[in-house]
C-alpha atoms as a PDB file:
ATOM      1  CA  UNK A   1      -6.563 -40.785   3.716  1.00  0.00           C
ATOM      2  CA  UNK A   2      -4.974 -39.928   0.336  1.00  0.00           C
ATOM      3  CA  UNK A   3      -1.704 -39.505   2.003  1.00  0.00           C
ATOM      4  CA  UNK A   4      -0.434 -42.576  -0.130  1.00  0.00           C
ATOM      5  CA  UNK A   5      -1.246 -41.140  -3.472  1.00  0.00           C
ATOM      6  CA  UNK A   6      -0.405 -37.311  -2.707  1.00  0.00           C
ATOM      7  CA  UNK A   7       2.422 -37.878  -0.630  1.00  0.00           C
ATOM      8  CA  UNK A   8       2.083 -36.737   3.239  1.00  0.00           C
ATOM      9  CA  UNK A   9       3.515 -33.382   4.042  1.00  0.00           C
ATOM     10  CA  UNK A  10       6.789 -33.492   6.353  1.00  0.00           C
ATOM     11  CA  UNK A  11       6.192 -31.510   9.700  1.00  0.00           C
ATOM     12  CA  UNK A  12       9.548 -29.427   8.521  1.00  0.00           C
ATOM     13  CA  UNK A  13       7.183 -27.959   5.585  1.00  0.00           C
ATOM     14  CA  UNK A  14       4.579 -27.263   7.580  1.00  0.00           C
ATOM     15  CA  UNK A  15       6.662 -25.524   9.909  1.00  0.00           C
ATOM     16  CA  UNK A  16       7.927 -23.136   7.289  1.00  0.00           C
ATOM     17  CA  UNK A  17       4.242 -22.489   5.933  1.00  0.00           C
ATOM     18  CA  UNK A  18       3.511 -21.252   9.768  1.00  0.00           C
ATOM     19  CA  UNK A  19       7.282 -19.674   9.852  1.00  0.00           C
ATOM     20  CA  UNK A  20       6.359 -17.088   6.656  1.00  0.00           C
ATOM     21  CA  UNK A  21       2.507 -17.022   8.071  1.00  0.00           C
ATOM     22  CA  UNK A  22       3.733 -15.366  10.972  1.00  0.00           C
ATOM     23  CA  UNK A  23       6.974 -13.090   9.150  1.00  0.00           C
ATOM     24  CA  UNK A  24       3.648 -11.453   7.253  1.00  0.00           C
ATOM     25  CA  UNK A  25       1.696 -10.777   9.827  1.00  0.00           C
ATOM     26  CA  UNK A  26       4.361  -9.130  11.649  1.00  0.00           C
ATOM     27  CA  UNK A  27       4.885  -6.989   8.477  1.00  0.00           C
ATOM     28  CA  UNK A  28       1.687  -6.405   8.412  1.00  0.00           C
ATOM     29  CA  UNK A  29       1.513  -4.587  11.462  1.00  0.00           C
ATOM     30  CA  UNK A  30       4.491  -2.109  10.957  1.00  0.00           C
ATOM     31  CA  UNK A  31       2.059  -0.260   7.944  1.00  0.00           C
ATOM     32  CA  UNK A  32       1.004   1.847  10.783  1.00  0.00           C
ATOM     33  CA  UNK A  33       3.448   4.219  11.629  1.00  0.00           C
ATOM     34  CA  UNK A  34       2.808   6.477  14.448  1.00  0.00           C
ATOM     35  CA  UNK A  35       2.870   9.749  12.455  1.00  0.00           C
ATOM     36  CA  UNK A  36       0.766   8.430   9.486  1.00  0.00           C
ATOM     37  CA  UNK A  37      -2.274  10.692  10.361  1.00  0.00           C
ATOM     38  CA  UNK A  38      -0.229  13.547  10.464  1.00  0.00           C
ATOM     39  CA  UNK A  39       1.693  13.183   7.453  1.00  0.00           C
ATOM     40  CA  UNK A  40      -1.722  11.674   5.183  1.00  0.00           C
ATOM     41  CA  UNK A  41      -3.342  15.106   6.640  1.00  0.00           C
ATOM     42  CA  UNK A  42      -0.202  17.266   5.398  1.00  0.00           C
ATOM     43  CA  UNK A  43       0.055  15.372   2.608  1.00  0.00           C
ATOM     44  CA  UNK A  44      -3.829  15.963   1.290  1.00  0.00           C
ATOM     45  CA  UNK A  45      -3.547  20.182   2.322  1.00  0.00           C
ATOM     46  CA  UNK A  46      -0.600  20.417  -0.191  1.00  0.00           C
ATOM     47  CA  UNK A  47      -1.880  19.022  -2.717  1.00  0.00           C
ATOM     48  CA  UNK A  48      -5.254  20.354  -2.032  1.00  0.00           C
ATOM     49  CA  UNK A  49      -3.710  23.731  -3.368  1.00  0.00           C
ATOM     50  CA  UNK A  50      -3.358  22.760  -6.678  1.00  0.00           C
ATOM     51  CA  UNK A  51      -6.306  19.649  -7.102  1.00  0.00           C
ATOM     52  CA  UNK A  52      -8.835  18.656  -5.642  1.00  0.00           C
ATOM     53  CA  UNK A  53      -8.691  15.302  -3.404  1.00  0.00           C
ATOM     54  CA  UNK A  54     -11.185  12.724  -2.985  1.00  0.00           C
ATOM     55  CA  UNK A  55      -8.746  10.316  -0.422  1.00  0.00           C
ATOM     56  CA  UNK A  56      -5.210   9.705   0.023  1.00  0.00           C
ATOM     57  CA  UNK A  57      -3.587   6.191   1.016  1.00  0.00           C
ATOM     58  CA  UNK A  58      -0.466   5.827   2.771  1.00  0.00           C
ATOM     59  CA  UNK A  59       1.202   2.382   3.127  1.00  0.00           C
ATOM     60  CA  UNK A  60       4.633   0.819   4.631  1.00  0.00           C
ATOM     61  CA  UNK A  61       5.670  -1.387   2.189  1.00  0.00           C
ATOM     62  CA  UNK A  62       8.545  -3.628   2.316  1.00  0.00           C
ATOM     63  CA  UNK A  63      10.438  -5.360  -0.468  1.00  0.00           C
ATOM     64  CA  UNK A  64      13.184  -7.800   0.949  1.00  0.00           C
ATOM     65  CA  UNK A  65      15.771  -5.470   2.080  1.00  0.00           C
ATOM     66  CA  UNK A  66      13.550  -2.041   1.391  1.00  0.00           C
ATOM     67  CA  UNK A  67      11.143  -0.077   2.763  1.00  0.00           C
ATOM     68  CA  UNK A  68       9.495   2.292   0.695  1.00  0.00           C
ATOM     69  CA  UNK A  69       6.277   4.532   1.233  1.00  0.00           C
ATOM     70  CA  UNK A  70       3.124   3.758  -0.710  1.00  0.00           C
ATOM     71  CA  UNK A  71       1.065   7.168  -1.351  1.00  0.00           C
ATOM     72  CA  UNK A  72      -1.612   6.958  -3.634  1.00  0.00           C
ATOM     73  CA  UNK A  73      -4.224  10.331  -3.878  1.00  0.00           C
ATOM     74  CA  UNK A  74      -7.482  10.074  -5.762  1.00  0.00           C
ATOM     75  CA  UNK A  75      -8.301  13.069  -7.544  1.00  0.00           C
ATOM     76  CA  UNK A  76     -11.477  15.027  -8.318  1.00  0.00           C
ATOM     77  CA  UNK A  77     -12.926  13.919 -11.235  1.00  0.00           C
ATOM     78  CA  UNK A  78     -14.109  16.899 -12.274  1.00  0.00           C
ATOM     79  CA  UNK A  79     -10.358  18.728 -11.173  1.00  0.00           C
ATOM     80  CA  UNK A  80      -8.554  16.053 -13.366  1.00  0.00           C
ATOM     81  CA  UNK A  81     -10.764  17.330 -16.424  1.00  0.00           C
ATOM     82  CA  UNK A  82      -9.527  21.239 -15.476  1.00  0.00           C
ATOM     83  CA  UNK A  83      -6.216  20.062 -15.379  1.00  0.00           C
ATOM     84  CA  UNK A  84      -6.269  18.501 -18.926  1.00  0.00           C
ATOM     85  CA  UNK A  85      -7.851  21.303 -20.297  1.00  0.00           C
ATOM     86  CA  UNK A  86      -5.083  23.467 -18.490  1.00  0.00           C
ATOM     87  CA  UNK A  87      -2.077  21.469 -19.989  1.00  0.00           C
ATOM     88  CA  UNK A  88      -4.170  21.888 -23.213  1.00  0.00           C
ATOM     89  CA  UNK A  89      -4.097  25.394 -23.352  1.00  0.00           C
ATOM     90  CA  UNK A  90       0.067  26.153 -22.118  1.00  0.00           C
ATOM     91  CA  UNK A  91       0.733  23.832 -25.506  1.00  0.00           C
END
């Protein structure tokens, strides 16, 4: 309807939209690795001996030509406190 004053998108555009639609999803789906569990639950025990943990988050991440591992562990409130005080105190 407005295609006059907007300009009507060329089917080679819309095929690239759909092109890097799909390249995302697929990228999507290799953040599970099969051995996540396993490494998220060996991952929380070690640091479990020093903190405590409220959850951990692992991710597959990948930046153009890199992958990288995304961990990110949410503390204790009440351990993050100790462990102020603690750095406090070997000052």
């Amino acid at each position: 309807m407005f295609d006059w004053l907007f300009g009507k998108k060329e089917s080679a555009s819309i095929a690239k939209d759909r092109l890097t639609i799909a390249i995302m999803s697929d990228r999507d789906s290799m953040n599970e690795l099969p051995f996540m569990d396993e490494m998220k639950a060996e991952i929380v025990e070690v640091v479990k001996k020093y903190v405590g943990v409220r959850a951990v988050d692992i991710k597959k991440e990948v930046h153009g030509e890199l992958e990288a591992l995304s961990i990110d562990v949410e503390l204790d409130s009440g351990e993050v406190e100790n462990y102020k005080k603690l750095k406090q105190t070997k000052k």
